[in-house]
N, C-alpha and C. Protein backbone atom coordinates (compact mmCIF):
# COMPACT_ATOMS: atom_id res chain seq x y z
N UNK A 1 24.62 -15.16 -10.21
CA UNK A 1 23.20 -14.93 -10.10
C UNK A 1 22.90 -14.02 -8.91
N UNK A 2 23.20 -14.50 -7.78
CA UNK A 2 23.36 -13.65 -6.23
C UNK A 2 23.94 -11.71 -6.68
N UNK A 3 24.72 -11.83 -7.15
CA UNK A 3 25.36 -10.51 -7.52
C UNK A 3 24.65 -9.92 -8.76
N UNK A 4 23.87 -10.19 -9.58
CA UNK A 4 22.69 -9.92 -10.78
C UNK A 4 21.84 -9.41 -10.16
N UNK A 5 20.99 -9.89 -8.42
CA UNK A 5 19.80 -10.14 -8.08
C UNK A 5 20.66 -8.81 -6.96
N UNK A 6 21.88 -8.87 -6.44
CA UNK A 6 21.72 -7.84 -5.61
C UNK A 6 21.80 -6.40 -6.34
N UNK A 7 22.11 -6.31 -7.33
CA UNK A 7 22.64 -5.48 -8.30
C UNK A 7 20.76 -4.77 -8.58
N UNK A 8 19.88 -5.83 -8.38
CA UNK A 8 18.84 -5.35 -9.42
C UNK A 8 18.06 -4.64 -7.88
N UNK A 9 18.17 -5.21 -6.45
CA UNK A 9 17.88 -4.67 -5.42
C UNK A 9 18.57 -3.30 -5.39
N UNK A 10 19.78 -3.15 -5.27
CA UNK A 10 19.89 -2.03 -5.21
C UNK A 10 19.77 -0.45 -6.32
N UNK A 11 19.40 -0.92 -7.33
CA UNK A 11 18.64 -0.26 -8.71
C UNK A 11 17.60 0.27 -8.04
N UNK A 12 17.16 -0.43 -7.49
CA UNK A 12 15.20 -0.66 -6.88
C UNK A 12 15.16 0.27 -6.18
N UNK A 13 16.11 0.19 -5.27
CA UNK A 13 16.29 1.47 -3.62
C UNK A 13 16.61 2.35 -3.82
N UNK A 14 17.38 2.41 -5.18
CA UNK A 14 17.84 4.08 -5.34
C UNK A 14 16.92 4.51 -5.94
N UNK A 15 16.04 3.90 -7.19
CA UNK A 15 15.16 4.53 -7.31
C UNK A 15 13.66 5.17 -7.22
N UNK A 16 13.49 4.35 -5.89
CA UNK A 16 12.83 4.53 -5.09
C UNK A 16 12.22 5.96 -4.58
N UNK A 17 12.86 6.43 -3.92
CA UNK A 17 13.00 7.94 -3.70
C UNK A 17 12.78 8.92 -4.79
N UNK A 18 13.13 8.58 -6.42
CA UNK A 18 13.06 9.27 -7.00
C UNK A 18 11.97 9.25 -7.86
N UNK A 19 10.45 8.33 -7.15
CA UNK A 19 9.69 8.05 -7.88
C UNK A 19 8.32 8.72 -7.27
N UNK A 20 8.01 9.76 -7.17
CA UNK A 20 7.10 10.31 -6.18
C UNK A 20 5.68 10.14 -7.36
N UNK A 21 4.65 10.32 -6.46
CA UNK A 21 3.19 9.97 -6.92
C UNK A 21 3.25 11.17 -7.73
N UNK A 22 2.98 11.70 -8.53
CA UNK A 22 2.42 13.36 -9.08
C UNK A 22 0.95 13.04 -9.11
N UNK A 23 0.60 14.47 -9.40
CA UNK A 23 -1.37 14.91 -8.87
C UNK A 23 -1.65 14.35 -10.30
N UNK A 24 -1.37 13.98 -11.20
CA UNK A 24 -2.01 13.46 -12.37
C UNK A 24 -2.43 11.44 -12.14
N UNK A 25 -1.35 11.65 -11.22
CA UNK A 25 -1.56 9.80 -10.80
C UNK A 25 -2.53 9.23 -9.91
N UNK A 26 -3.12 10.65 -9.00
CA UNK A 26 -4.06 10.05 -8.00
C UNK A 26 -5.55 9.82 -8.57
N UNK A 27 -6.38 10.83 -9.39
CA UNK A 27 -7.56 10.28 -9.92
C UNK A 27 -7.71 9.11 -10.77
N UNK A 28 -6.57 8.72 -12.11
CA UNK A 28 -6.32 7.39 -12.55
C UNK A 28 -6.55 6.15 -11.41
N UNK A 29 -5.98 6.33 -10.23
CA UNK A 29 -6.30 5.18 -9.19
C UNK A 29 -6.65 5.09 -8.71
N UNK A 30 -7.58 6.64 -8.31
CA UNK A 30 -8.93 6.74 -7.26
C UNK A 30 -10.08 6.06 -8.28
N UNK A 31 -9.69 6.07 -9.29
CA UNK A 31 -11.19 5.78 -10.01
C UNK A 31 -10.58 4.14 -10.54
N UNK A 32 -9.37 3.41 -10.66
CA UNK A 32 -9.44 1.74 -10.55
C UNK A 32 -10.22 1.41 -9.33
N UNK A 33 -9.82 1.70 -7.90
CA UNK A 33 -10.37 1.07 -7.08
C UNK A 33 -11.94 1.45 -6.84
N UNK A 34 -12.20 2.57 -7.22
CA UNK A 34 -13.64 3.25 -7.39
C UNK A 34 -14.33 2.17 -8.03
N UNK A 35 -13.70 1.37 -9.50
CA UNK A 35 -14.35 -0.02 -10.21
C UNK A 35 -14.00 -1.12 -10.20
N UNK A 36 -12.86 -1.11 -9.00
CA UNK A 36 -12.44 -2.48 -8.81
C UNK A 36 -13.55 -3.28 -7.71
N UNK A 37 -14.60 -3.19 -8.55
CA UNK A 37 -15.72 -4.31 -6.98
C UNK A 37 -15.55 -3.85 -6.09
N UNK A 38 -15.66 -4.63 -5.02
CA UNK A 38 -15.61 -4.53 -3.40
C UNK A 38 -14.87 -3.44 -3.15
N UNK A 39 -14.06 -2.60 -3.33
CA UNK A 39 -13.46 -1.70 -2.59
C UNK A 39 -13.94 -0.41 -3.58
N UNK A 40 -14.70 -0.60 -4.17
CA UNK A 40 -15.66 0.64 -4.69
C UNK A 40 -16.85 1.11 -3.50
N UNK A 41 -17.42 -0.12 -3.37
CA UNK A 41 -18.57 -0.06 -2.15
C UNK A 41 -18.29 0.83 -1.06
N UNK A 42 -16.31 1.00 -0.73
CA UNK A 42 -16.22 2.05 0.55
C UNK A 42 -15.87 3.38 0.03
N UNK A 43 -15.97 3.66 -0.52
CA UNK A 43 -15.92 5.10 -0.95
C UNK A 43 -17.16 5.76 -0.40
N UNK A 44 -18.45 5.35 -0.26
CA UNK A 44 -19.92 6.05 -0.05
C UNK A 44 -19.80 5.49 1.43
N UNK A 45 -18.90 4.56 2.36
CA UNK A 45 -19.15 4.57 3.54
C UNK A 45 -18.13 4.89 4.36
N UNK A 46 -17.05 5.26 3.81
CA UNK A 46 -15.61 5.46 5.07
C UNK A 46 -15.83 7.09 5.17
N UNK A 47 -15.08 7.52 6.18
CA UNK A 47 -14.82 9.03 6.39
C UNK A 47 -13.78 9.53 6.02
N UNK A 48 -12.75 8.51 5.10
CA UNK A 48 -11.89 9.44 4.28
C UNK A 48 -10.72 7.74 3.87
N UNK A 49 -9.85 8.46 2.84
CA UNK A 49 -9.02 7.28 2.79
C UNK A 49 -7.37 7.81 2.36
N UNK A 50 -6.47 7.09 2.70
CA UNK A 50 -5.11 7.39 1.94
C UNK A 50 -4.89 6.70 0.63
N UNK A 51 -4.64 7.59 -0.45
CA UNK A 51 -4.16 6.81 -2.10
C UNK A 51 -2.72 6.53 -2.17
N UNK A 52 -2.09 5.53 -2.53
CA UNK A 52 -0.90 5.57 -2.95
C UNK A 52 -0.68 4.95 -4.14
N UNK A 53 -0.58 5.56 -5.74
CA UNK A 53 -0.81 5.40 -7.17
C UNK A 53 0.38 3.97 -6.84
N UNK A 54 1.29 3.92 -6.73
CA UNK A 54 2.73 3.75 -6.38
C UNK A 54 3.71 3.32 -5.32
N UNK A 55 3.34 2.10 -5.25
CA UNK A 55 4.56 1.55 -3.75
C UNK A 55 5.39 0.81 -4.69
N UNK A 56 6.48 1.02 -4.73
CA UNK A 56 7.83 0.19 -5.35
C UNK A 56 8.58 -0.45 -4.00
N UNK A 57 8.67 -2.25 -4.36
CA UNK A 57 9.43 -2.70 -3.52
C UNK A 57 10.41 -4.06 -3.88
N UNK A 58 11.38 -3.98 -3.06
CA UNK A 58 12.92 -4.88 -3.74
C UNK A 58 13.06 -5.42 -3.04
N UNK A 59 13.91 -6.63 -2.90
CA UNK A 59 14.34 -7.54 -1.55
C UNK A 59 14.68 -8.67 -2.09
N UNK A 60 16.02 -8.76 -1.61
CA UNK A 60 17.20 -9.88 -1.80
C UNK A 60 17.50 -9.90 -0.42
N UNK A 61 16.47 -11.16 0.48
CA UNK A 61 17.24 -11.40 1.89
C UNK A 61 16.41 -10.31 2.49
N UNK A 62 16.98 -9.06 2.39
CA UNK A 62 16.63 -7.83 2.59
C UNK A 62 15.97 -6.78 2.03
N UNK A 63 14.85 -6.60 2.26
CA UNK A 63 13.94 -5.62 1.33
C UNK A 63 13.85 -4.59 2.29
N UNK A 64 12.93 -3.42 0.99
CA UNK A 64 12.16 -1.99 1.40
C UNK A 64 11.56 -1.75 0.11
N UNK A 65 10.55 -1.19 1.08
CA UNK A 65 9.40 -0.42 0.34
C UNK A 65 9.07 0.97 0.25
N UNK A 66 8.47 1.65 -0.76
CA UNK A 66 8.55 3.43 -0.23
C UNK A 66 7.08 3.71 -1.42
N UNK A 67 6.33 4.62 -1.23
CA UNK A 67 5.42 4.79 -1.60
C UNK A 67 5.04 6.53 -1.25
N UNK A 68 4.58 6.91 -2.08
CA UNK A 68 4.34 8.76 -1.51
C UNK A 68 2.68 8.56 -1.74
N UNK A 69 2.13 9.09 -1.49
CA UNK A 69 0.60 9.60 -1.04
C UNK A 69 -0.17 10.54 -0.74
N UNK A 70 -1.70 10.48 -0.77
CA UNK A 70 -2.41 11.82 -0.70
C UNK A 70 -3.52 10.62 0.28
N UNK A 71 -4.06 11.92 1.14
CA UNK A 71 -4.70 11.85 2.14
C UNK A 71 -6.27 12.30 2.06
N UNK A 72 -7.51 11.73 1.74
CA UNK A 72 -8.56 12.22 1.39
C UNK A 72 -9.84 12.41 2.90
N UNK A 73 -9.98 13.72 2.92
CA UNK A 73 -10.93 13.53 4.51
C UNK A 73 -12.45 14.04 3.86
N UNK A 74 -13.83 12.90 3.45
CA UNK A 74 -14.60 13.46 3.73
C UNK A 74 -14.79 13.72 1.62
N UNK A 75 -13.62 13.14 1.27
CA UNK A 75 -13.56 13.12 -0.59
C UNK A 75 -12.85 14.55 -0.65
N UNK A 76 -12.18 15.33 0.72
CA UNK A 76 -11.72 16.38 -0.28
C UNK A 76 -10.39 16.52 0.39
N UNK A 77 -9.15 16.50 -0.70
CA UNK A 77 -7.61 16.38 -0.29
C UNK A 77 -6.86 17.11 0.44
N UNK A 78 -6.53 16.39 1.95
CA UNK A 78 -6.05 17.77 3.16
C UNK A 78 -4.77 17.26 3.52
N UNK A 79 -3.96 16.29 2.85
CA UNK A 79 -2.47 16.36 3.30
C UNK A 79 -1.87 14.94 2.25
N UNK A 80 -0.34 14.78 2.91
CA UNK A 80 0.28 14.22 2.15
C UNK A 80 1.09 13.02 3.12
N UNK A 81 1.35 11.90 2.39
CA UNK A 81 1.70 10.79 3.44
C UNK A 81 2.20 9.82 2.41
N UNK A 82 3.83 9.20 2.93
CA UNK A 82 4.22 8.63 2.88
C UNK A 82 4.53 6.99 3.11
N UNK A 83 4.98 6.28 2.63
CA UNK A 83 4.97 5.02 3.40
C UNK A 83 6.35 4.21 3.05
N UNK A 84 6.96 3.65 4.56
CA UNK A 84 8.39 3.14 4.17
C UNK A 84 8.14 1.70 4.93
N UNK A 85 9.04 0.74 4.56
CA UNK A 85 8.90 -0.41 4.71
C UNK A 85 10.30 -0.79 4.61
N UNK A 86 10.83 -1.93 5.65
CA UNK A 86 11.92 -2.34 5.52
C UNK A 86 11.25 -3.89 6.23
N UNK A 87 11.76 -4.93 5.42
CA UNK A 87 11.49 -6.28 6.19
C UNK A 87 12.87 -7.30 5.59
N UNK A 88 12.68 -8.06 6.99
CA UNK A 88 13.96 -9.10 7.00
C UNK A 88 13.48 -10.34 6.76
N UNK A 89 14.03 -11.57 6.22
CA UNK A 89 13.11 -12.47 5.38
C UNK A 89 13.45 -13.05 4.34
N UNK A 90 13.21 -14.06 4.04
CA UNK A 90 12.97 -14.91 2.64
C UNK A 90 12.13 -13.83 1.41
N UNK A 91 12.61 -13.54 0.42
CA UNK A 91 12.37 -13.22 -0.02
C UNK A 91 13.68 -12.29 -1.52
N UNK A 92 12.68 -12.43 -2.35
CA UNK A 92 13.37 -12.01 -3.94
C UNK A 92 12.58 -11.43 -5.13
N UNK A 93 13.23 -10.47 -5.40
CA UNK A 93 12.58 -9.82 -6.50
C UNK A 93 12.24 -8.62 -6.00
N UNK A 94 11.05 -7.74 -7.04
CA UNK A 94 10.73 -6.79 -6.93
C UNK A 94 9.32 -6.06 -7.48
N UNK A 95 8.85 -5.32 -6.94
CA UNK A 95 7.16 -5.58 -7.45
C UNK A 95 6.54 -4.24 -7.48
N UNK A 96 5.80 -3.62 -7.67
CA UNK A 96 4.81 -2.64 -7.89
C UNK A 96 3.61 -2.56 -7.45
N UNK A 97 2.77 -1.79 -7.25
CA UNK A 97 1.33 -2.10 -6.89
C UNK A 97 0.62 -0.51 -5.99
N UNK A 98 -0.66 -1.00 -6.56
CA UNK A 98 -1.22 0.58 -5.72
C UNK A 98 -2.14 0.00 -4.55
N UNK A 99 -1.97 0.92 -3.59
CA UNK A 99 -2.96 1.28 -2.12
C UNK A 99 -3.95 1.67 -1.88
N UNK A 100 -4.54 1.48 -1.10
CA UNK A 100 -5.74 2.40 -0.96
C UNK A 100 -6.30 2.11 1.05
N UNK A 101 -5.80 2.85 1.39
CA UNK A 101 -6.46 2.29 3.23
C UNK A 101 -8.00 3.50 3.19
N UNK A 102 -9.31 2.70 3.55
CA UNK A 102 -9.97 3.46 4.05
C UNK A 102 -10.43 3.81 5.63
N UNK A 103 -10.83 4.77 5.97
CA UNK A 103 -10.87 4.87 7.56
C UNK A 103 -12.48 4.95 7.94
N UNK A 104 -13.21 4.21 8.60
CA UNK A 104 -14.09 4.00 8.49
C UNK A 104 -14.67 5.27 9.45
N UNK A 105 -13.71 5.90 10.41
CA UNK A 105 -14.60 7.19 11.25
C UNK A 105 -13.71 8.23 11.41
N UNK A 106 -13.77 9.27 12.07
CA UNK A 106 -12.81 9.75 12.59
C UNK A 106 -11.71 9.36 13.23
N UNK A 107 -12.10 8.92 14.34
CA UNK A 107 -11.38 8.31 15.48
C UNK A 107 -10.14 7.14 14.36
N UNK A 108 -10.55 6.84 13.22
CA UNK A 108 -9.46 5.73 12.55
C UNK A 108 -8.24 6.84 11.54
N UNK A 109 -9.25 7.63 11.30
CA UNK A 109 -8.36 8.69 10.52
C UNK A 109 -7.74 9.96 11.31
N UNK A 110 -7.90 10.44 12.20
CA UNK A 110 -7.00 10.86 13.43
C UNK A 110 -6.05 10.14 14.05
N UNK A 111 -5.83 8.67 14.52
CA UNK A 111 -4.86 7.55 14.40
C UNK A 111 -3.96 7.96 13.09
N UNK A 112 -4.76 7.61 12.23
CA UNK A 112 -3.28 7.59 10.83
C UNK A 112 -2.79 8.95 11.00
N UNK A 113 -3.72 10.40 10.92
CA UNK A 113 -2.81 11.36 10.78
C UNK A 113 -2.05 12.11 11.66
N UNK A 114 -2.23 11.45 12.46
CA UNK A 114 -1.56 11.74 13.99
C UNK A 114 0.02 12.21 13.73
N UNK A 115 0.84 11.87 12.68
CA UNK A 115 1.93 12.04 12.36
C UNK A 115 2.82 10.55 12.32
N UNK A 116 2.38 9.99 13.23
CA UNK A 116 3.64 8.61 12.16
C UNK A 116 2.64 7.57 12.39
N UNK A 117 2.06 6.39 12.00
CA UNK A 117 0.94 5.42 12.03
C UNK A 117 1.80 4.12 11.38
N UNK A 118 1.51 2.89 12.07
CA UNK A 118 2.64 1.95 11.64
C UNK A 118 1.77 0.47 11.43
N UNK A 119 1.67 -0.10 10.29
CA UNK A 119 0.95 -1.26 10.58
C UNK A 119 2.12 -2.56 11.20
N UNK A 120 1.32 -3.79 11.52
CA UNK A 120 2.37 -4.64 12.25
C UNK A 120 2.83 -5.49 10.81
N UNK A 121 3.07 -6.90 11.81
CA UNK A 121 3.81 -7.84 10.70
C UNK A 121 2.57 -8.67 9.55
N UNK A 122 2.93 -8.58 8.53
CA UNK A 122 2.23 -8.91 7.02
C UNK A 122 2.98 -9.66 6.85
N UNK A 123 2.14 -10.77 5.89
CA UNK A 123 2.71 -11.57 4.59
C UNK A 123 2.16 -11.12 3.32
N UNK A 124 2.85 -11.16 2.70
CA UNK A 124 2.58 -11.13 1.27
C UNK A 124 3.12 -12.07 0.16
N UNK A 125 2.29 -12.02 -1.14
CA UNK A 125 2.47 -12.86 -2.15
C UNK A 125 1.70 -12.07 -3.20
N UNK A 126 2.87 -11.66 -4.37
CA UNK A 126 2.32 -10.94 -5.28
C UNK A 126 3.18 -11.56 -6.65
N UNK A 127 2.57 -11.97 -8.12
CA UNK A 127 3.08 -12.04 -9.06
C UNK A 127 2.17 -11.54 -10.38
N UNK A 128 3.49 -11.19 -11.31
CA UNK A 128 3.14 -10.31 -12.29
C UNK A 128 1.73 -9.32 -11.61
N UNK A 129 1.00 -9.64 -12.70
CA UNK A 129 -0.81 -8.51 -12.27
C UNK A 129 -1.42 -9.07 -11.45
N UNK A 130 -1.15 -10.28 -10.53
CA UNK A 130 -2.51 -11.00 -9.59
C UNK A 130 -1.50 -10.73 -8.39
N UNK A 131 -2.12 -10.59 -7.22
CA UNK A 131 -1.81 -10.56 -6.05
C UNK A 131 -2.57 -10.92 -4.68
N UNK A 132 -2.20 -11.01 -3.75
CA UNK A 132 -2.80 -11.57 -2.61
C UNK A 132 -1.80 -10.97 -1.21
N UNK A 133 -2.40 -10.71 -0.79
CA UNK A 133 -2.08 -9.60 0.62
C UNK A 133 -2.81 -10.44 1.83
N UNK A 134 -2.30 -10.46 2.73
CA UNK A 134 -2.97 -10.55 4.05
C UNK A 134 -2.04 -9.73 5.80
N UNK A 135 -2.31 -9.31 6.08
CA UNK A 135 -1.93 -8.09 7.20
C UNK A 135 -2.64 -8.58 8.65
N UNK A 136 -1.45 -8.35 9.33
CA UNK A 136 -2.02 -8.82 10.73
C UNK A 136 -1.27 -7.73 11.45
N UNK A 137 -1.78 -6.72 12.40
CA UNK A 137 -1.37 -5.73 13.15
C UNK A 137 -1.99 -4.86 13.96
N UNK A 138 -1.52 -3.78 14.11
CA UNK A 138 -2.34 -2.67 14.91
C UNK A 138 -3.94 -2.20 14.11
N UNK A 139 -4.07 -2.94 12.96
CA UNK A 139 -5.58 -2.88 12.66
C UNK A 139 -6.21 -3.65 12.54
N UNK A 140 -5.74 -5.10 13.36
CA UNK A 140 -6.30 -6.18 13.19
C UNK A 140 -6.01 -7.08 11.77
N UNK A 141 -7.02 -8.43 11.64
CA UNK A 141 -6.45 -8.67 10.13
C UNK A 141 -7.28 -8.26 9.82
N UNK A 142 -6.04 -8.02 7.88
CA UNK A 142 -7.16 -7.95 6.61
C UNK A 142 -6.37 -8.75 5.56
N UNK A 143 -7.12 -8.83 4.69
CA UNK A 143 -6.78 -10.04 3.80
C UNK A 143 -7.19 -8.78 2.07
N UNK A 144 -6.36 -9.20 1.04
CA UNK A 144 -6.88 -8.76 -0.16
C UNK A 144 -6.31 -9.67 -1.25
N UNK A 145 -6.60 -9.31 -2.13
CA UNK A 145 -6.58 -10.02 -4.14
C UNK A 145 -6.73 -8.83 -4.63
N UNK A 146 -5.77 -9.20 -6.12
CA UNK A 146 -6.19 -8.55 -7.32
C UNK A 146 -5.79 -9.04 -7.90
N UNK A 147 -7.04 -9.88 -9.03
CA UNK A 147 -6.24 -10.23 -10.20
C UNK A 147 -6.22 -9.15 -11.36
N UNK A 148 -6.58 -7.95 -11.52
CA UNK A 148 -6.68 -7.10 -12.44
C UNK A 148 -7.16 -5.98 -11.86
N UNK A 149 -6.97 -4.81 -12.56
CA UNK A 149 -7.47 -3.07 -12.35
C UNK A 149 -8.22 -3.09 -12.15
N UNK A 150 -9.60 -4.77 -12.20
CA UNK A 150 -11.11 -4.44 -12.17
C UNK A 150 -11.33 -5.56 -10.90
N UNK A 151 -10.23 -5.69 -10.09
CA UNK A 151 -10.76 -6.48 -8.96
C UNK A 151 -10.11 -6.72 -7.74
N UNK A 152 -10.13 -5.43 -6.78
CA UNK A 152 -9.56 -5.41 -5.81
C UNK A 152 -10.51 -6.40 -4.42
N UNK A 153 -10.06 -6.65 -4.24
CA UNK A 153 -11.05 -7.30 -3.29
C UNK A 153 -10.38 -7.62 -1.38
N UNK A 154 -10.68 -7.28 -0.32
CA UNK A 154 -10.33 -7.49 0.71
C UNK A 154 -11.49 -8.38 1.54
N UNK A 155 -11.19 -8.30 2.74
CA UNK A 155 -12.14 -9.45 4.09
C UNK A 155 -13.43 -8.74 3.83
N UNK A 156 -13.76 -7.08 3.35
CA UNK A 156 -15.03 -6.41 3.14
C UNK A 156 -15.79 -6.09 4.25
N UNK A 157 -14.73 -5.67 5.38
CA UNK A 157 -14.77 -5.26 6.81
C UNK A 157 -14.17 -4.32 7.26
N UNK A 158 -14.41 -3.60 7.81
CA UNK A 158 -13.48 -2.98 8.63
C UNK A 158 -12.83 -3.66 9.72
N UNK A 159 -11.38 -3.06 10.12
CA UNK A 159 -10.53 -3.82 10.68
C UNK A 159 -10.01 -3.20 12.07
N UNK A 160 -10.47 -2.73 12.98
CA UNK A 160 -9.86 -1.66 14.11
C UNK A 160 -10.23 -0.15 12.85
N UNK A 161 -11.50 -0.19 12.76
CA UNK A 161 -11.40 1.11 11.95
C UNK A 161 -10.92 1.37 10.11
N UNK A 162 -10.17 0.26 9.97
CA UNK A 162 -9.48 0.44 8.66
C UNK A 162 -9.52 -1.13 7.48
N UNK A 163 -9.55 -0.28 6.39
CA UNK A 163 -10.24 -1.29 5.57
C UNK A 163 -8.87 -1.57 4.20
N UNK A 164 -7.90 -1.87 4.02
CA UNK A 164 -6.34 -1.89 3.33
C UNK A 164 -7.16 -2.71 1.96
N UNK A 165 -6.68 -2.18 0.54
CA UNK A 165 -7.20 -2.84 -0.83
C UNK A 165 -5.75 -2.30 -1.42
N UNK A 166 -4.92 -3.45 -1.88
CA UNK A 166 -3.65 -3.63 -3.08
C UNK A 166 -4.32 -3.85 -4.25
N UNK A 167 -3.75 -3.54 -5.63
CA UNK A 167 -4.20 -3.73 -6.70
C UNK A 167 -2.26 -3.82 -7.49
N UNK A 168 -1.78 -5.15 -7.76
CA UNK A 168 -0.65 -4.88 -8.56
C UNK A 168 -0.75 -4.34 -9.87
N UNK A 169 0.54 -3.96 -9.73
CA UNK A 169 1.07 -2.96 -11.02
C UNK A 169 1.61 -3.96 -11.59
N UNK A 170 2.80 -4.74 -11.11
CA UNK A 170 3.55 -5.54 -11.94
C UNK A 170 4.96 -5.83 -11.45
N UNK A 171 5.49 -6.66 -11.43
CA UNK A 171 6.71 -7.48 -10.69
C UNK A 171 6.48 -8.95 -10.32
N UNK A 172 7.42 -9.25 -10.07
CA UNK A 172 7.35 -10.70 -9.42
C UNK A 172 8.50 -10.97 -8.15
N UNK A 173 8.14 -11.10 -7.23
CA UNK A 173 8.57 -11.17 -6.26
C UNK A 173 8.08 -12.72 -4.53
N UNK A 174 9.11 -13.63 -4.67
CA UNK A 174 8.72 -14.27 -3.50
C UNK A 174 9.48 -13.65 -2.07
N UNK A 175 8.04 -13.60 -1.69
CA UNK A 175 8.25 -13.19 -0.05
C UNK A 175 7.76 -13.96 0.95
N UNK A 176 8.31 -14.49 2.13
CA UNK A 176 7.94 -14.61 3.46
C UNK A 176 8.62 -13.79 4.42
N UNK A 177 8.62 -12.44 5.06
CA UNK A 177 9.13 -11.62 5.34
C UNK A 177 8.38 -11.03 6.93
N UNK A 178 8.70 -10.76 7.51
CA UNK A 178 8.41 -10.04 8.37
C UNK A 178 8.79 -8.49 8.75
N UNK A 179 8.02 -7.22 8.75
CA UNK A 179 8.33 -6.45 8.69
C UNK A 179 7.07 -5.13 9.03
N UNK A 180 6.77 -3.74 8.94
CA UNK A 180 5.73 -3.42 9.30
C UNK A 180 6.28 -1.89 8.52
N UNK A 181 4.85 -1.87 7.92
CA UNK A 181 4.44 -0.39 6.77
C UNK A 181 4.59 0.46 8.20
N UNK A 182 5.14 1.74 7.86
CA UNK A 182 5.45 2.90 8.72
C UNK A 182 5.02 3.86 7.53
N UNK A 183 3.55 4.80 8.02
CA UNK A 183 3.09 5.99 7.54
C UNK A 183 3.31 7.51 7.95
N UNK A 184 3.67 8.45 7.11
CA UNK A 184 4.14 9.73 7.89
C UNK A 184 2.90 10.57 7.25
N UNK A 185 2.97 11.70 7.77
CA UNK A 185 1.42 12.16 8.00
C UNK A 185 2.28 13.63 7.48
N UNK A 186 1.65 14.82 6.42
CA UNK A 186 1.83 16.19 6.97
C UNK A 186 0.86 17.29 5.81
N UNK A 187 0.00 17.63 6.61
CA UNK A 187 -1.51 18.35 6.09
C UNK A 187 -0.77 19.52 5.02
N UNK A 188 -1.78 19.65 4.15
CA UNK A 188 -1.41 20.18 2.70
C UNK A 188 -1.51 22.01 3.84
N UNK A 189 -1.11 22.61 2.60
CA UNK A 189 -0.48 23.93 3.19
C UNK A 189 -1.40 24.98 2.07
């Protein structure tokens, strides 16, 4: 079983890398969270947000996460950003799910694009399509749910500037993990 489960982790990591967002994936998920409730409401009040259609993550003992992204300042698209994750921990399986951080001013979205932006230590708990997030770090806490494409829901605050909404894709995965999202920053050309 142990050698099935590491076998299916390392499937996960390789293909990881080879799973990048394309420009056809970001309006499909700008416009779920646009109708997923509560995290529709910040679109008309943040000063810009990062999309990620796509975070794939694995962990036997040992996990990582990787996610590619687009960077929105103001609703109009000025760079590209990544996100990697490695955490040590209880934890198994493997899961899916889309992002969305909004920045409530400048001053929060100059932080992220500064070139590398790192949140602290999270827990998470995500199965099949419902999920539940809660984040404690350099943006303070935030807490989220989704039980479906039509209901992202977080604390409905800003947090040190930043407002984090998950919506799963699909996996099942138990985690108690400790570990911290690392964002890379680099403006469209």
């Amino acid at each position: 079983m142990r050698a099935q489960l590491s076998r299916l982790l390392l499937m996960v990591l390789i293909a990881l890398p080879f799973s990048p967002a394309f420009a056809d994936d970001y309006a499909p998920t700008i416009k779920v969270f646009r109708n997923a409730g509560e995290s529709g409401t910040f679109f008309a009040s943040s000063y810009g947000y990062a999309v990620f259609p796509t975070i794939g993550k694995g962990g036997v003992g040992i996990g990582a996460a990787h996610g590619s992204g687009r960077v929105y300042e103001k609703g109009h698209y000025v760079g590209d950003t990544s996100m990697n994750q490695v955490t040590v921990g209880m934890q198994l399986g493997g899961q899916a799910y889309s992002q969305i951080i909004f920045f409530q001013n400048k001053q929060a979205f100059d932080d992220f694009t500064s070139g590398n932006f790192e949140f602290g230590a999270q827990a998470t708990a995500v199965a099949i399509t419902a999920g539940a997030s809660a984040q404690a770090g350099s943006t303070g806490a935030s807490a989220g749910a989704s039980g479906t494409k039509n209901s992202a829901a977080t604390a409905s605050k800003y947090n040190k500037g930043m407002a984090v909404f998950t919506v799963a894709k699909g996996g099942l995965m138990y985690e108690a993990s400790i570990g911290g999202q690392k964002f890379s920053y680099k403006p469209k050309k």
